[in-house]
N, C-alpha and C. Protein backbone atom coordinates (compact mmCIF):
# COMPACT_ATOMS: atom_id res chain seq x y z
N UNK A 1 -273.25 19.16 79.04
CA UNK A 1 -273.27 18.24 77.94
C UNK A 1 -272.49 18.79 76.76
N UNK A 2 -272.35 20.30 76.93
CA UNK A 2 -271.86 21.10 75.00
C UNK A 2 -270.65 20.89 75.56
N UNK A 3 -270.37 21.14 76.90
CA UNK A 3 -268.85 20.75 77.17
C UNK A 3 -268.02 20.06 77.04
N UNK A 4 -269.01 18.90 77.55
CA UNK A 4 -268.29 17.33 77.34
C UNK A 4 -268.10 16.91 76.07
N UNK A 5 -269.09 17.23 74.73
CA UNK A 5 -269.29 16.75 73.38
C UNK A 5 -267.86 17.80 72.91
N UNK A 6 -267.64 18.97 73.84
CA UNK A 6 -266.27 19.53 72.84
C UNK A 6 -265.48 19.14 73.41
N UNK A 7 -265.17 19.09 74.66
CA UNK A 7 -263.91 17.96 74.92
C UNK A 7 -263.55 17.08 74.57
N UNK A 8 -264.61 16.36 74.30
CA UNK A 8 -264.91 14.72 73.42
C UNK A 8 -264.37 14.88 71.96
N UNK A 9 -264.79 15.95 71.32
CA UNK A 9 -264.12 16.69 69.91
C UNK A 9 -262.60 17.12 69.96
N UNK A 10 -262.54 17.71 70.39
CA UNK A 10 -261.16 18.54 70.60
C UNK A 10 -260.10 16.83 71.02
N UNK A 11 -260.68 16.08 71.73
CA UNK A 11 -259.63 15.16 72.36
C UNK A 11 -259.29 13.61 70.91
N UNK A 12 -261.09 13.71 70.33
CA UNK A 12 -261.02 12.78 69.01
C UNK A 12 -260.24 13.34 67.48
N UNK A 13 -259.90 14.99 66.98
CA UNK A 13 -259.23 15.76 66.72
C UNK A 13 -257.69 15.50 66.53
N UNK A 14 -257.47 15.65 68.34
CA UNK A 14 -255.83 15.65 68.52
C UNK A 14 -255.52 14.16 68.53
N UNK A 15 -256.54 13.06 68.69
CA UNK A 15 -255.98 11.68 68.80
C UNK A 15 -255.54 11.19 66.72
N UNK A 16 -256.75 11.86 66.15
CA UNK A 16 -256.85 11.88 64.63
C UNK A 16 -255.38 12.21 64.23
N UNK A 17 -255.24 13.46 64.71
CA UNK A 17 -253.92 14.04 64.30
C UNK A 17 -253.09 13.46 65.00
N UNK A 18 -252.79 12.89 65.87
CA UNK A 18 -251.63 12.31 66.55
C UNK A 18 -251.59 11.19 65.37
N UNK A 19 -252.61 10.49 65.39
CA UNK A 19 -252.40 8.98 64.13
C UNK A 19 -251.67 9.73 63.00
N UNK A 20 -251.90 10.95 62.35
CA UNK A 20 -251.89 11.17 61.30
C UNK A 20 -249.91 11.75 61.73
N UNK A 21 -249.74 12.07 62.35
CA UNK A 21 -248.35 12.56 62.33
C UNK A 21 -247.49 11.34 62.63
N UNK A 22 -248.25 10.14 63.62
CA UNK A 22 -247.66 9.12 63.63
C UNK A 22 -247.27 8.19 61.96
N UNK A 23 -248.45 8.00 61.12
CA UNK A 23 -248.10 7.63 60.24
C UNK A 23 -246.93 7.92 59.36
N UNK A 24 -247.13 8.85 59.20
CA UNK A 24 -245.87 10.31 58.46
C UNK A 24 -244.49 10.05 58.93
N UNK A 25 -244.83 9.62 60.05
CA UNK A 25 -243.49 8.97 60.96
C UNK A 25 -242.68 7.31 61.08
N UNK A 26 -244.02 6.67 60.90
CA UNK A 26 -243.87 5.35 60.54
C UNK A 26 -243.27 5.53 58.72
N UNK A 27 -243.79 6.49 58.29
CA UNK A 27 -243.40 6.74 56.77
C UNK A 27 -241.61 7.23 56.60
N UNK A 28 -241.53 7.76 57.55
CA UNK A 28 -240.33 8.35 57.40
C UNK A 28 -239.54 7.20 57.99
N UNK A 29 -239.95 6.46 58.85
CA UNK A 29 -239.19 5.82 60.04
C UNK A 29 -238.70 4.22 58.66
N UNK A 30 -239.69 3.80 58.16
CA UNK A 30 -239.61 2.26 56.77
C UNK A 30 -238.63 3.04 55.79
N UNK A 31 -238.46 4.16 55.30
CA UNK A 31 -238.01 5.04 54.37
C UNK A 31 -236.49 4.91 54.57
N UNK A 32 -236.05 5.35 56.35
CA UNK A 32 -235.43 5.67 56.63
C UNK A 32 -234.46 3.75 56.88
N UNK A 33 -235.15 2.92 57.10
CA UNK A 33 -234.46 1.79 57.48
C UNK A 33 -234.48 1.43 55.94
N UNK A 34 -235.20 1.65 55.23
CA UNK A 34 -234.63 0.92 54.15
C UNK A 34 -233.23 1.22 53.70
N UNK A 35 -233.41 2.86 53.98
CA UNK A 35 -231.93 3.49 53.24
C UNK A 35 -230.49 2.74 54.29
N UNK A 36 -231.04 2.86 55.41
CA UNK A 36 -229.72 2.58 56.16
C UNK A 36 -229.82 1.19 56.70
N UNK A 37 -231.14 0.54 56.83
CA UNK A 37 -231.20 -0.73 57.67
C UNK A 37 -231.29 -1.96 56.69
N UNK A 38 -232.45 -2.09 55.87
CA UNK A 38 -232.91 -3.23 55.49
C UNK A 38 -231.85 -3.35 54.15
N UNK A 39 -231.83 -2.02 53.37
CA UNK A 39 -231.41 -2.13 52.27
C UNK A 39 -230.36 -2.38 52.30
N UNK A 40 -229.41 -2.16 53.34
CA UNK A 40 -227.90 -1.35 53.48
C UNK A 40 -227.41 -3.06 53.87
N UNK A 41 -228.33 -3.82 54.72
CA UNK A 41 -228.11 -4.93 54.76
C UNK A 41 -228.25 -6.14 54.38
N UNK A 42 -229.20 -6.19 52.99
CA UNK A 42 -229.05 -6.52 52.17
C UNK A 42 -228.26 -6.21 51.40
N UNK A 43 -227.48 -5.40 50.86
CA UNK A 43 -226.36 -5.19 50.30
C UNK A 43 -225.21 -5.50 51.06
N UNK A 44 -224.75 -5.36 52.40
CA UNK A 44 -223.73 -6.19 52.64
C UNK A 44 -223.96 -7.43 52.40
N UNK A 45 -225.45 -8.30 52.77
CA UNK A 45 -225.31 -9.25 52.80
C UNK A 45 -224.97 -9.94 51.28
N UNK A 46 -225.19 -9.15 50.07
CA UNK A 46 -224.66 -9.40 48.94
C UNK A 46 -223.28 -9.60 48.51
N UNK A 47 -222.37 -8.27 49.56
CA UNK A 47 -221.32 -8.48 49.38
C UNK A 47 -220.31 -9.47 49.67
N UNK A 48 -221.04 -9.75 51.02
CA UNK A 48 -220.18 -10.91 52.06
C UNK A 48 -220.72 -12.07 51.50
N UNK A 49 -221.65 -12.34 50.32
CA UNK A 49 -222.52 -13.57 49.61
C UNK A 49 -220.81 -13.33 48.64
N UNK A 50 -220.70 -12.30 48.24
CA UNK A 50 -220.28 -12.31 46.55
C UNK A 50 -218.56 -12.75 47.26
N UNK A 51 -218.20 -12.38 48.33
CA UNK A 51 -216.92 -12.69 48.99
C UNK A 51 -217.03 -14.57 48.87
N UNK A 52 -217.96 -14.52 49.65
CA UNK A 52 -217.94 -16.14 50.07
C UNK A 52 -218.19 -17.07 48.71
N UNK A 53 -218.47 -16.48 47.63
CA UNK A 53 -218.68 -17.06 46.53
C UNK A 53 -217.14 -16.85 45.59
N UNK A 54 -216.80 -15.58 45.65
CA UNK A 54 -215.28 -15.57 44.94
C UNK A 54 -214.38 -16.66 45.60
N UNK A 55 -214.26 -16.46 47.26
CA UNK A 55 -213.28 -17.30 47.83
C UNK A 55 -213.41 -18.70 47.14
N UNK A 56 -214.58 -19.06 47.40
CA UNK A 56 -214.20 -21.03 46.90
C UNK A 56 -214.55 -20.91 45.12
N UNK A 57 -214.43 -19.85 44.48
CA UNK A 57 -214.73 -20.38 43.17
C UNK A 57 -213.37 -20.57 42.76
N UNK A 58 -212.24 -21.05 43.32
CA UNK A 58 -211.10 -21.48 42.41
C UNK A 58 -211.16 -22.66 43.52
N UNK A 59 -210.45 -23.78 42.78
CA UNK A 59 -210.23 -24.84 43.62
C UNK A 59 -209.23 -24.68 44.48
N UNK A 60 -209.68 -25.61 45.67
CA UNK A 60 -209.01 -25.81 46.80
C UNK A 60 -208.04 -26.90 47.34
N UNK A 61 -207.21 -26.90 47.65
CA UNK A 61 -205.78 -27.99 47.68
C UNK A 61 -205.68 -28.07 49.39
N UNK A 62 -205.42 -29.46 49.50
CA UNK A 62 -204.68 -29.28 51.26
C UNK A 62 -203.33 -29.75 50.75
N UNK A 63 -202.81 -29.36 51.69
CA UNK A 63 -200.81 -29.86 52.27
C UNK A 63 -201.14 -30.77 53.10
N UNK A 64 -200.91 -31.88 52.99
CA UNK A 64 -200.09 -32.70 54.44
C UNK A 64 -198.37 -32.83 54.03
N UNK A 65 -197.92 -32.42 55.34
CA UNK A 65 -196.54 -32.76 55.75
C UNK A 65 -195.62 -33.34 56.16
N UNK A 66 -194.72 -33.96 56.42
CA UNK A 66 -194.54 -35.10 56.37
C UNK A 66 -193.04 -34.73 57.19
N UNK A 67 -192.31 -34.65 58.25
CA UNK A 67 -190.96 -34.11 58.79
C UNK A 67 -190.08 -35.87 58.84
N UNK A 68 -189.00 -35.73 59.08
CA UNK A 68 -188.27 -36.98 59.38
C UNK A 68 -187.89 -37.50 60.96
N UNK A 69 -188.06 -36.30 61.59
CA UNK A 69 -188.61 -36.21 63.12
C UNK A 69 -189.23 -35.25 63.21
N UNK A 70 -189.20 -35.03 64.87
CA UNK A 70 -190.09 -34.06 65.18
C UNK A 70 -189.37 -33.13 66.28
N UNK A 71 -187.88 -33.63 66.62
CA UNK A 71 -186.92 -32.46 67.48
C UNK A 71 -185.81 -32.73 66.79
N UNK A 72 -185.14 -31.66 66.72
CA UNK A 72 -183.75 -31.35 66.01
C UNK A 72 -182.92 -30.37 66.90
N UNK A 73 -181.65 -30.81 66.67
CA UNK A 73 -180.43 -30.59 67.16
C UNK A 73 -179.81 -29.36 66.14
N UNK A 74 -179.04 -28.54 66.49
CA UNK A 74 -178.63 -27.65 66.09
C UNK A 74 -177.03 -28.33 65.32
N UNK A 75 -176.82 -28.03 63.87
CA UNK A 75 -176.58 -28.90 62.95
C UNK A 75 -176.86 -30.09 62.02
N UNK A 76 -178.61 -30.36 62.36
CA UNK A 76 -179.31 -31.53 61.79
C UNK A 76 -179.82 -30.46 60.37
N UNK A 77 -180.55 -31.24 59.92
CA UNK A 77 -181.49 -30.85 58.77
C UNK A 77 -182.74 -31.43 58.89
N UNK A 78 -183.66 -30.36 58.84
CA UNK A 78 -185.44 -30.79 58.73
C UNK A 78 -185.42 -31.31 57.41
N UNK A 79 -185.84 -32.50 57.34
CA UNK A 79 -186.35 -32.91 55.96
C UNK A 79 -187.80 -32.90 56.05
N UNK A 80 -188.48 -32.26 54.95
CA UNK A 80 -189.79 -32.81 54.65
C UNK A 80 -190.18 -33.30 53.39
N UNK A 81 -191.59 -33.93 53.22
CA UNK A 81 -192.22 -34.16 52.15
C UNK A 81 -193.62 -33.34 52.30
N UNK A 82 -194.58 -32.66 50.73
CA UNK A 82 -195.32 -32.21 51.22
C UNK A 82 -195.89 -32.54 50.23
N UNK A 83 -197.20 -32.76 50.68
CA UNK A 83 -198.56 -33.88 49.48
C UNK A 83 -199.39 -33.17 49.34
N UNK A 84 -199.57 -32.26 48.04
CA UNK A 84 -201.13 -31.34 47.95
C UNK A 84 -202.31 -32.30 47.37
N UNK A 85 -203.33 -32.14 48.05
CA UNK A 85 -204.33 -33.18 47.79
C UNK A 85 -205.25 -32.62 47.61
N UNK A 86 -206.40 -33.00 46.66
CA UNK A 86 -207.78 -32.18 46.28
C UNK A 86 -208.27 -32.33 47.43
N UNK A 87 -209.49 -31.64 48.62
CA UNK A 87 -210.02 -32.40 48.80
C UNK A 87 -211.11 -32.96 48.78
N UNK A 88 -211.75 -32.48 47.73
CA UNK A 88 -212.77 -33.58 47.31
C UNK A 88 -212.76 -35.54 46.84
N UNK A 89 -211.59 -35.45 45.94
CA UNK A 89 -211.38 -36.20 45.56
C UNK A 89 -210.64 -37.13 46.82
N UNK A 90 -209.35 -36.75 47.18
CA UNK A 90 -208.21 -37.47 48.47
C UNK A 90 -207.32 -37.51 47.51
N UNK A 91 -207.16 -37.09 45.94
CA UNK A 91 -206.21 -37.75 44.99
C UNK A 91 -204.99 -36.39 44.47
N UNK A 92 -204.07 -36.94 44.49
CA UNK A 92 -202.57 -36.05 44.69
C UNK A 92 -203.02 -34.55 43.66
N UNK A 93 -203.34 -33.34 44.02
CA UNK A 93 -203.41 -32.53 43.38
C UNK A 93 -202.30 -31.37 42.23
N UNK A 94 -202.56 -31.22 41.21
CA UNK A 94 -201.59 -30.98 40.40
C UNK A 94 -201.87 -29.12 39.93
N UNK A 95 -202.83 -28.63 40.96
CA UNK A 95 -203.58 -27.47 40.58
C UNK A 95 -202.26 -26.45 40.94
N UNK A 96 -200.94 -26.45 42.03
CA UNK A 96 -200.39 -25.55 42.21
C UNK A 96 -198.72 -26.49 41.63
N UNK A 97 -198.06 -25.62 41.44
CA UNK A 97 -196.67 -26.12 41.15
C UNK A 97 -195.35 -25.46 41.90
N UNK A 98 -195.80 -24.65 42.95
CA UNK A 98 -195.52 -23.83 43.75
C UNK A 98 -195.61 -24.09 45.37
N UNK A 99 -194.94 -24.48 46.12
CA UNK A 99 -195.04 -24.35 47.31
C UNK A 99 -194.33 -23.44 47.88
N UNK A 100 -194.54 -23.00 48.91
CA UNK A 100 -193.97 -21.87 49.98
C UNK A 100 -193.63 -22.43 51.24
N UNK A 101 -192.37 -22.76 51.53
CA UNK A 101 -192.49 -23.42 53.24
C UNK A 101 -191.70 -22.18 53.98
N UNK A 102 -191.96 -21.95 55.11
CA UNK A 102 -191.35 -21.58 55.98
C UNK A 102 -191.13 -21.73 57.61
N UNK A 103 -190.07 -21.28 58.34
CA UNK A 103 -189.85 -21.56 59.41
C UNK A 103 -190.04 -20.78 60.36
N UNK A 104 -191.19 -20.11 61.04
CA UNK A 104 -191.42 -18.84 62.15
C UNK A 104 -190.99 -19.43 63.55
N UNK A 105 -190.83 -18.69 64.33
CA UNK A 105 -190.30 -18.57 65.74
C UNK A 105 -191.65 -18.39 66.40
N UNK A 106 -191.60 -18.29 67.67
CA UNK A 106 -192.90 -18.15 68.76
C UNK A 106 -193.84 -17.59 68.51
N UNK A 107 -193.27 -15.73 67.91
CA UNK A 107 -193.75 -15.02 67.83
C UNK A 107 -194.32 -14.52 66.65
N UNK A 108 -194.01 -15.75 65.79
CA UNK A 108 -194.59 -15.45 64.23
C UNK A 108 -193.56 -15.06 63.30
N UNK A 109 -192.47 -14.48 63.74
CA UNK A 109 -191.54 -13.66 63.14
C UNK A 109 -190.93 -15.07 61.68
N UNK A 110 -191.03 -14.81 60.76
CA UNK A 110 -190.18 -15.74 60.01
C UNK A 110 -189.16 -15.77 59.97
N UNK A 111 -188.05 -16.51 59.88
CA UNK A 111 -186.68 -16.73 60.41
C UNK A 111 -186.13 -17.58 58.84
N UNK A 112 -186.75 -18.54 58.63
CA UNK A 112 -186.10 -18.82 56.93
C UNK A 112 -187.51 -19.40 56.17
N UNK A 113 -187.16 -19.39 54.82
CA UNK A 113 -188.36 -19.42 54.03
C UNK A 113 -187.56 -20.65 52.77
N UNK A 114 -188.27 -20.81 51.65
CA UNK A 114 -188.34 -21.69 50.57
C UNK A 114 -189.43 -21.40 49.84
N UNK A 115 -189.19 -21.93 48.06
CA UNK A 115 -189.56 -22.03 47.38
C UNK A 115 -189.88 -22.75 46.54
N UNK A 116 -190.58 -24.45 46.80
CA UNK A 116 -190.18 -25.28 46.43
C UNK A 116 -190.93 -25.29 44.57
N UNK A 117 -190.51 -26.50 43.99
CA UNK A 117 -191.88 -26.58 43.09
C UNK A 117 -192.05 -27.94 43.59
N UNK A 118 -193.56 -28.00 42.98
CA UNK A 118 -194.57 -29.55 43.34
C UNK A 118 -194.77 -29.91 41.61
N UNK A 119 -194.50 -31.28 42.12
CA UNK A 119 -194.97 -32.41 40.60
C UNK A 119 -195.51 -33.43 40.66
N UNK A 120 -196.43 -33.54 40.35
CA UNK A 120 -197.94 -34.62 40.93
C UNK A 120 -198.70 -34.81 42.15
N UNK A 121 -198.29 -32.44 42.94
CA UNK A 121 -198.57 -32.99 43.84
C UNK A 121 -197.84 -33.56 44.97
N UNK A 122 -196.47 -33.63 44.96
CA UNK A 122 -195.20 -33.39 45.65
C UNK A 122 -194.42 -32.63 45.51
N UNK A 123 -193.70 -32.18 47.00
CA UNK A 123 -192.72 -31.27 46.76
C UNK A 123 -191.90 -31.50 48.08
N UNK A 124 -190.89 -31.52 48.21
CA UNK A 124 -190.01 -32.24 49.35
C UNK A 124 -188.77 -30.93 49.50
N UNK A 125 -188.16 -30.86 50.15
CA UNK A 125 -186.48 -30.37 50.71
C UNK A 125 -186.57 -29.99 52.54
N UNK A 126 -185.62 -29.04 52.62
CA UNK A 126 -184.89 -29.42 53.48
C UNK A 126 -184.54 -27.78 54.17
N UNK A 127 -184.22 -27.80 55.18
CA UNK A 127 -183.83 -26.46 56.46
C UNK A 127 -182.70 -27.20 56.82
N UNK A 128 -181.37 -26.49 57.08
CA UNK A 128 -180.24 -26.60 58.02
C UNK A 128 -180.62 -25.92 59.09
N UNK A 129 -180.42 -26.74 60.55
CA UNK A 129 -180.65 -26.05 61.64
C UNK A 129 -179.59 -25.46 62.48
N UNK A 130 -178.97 -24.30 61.99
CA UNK A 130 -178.24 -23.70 62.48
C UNK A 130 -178.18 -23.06 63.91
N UNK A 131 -177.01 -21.79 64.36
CA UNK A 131 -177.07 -21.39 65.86
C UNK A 131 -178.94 -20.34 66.45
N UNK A 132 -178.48 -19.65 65.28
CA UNK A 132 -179.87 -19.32 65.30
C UNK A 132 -181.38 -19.85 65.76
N UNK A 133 -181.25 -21.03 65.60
CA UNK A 133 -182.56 -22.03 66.06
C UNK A 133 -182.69 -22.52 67.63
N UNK A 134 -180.92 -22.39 68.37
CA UNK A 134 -181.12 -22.94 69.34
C UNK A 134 -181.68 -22.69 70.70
N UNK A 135 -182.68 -23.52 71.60
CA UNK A 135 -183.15 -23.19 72.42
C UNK A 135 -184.66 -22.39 72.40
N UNK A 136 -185.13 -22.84 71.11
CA UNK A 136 -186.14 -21.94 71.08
C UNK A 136 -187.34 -23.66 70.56
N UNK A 137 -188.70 -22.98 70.34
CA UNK A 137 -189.64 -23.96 69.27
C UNK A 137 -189.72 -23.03 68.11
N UNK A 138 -190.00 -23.60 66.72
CA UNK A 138 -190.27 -23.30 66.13
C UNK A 138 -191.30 -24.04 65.48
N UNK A 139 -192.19 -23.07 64.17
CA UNK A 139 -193.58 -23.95 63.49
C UNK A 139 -192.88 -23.68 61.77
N UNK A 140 -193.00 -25.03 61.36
CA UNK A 140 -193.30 -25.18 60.01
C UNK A 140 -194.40 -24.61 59.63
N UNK A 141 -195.06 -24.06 58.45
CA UNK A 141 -195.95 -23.83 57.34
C UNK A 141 -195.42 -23.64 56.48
N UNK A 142 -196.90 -24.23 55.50
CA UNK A 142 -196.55 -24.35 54.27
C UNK A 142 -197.76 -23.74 53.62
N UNK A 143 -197.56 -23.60 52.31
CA UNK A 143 -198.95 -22.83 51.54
C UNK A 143 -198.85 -22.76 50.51
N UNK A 144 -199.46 -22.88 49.00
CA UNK A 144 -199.82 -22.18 47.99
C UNK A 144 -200.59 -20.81 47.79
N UNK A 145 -200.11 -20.90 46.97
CA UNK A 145 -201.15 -19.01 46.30
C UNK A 145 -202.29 -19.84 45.26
């Protein structure tokens, strides 16, 4: 019976102390995620908040484009028109006065560029399609800053 009551001791002891080193551990373990887990991700998530909040705090413009066809011959000219539009509103936007068009190849590579200006929200010209162009596709874009 003195045996069993100290086994019974010795085993209620080391279970005490096991809790007690476990805690210490759970202590270290919340300590430790705050520094690198909870906190760390709450703070990105602040950052990638404060990103997504800079990006749209200036207003936003679309382009539609407008070509005079849509295949060209080597010696034609691309004409376009290009319409910046709020889009909240749908109504001709006057926020940039600056357009950027250019002409990339397959591979992205840009091949000719422009500088147009826009006034109410229009801005129109033109690409000569020279030897350079032939036999290939190419993509229009356009953009503001």
């Amino acid at each position: 019976m003195k045996t069993n009551l100290a086994k019974l001791s010795i085993g209620l002891l080391i279970f005490l102390f096991g809790l007690t080193l476990n805690s210490f551990a759970q202590e270290a373990s919340i300590e430790q995620s705050r520094l690198n887990g909870k906190v760390g991700q709450a703070r990105l998530n602040d950052k990638v908040g404060q990103a997504y909040t800079d990006f749209y705090k200036y207003p936003r413009e679309k382009i539609v484009v407008q070509l005079n066809k849509t295949v060209f011959l080597s010696g034609e000219s691309v004409w376009f028109q290009a319409y910046l539009i709020e889009p909240k509103t749908g109504k001709p936007s006057n926020i940039s006065a600056n357009v950027y068009a250019g002409i990339f190849d397959e591979n992205g590579k840009l091949i000719k560029h422009k500088l147009l200006f826009a006034e109410n929200g229009i801005a129109g010209g033109s690409f000569a399609i020279d030897s350079t162009f032939a036999g290939h596709e190419f993509i229009l874009k356009m953009f503001t800053r």
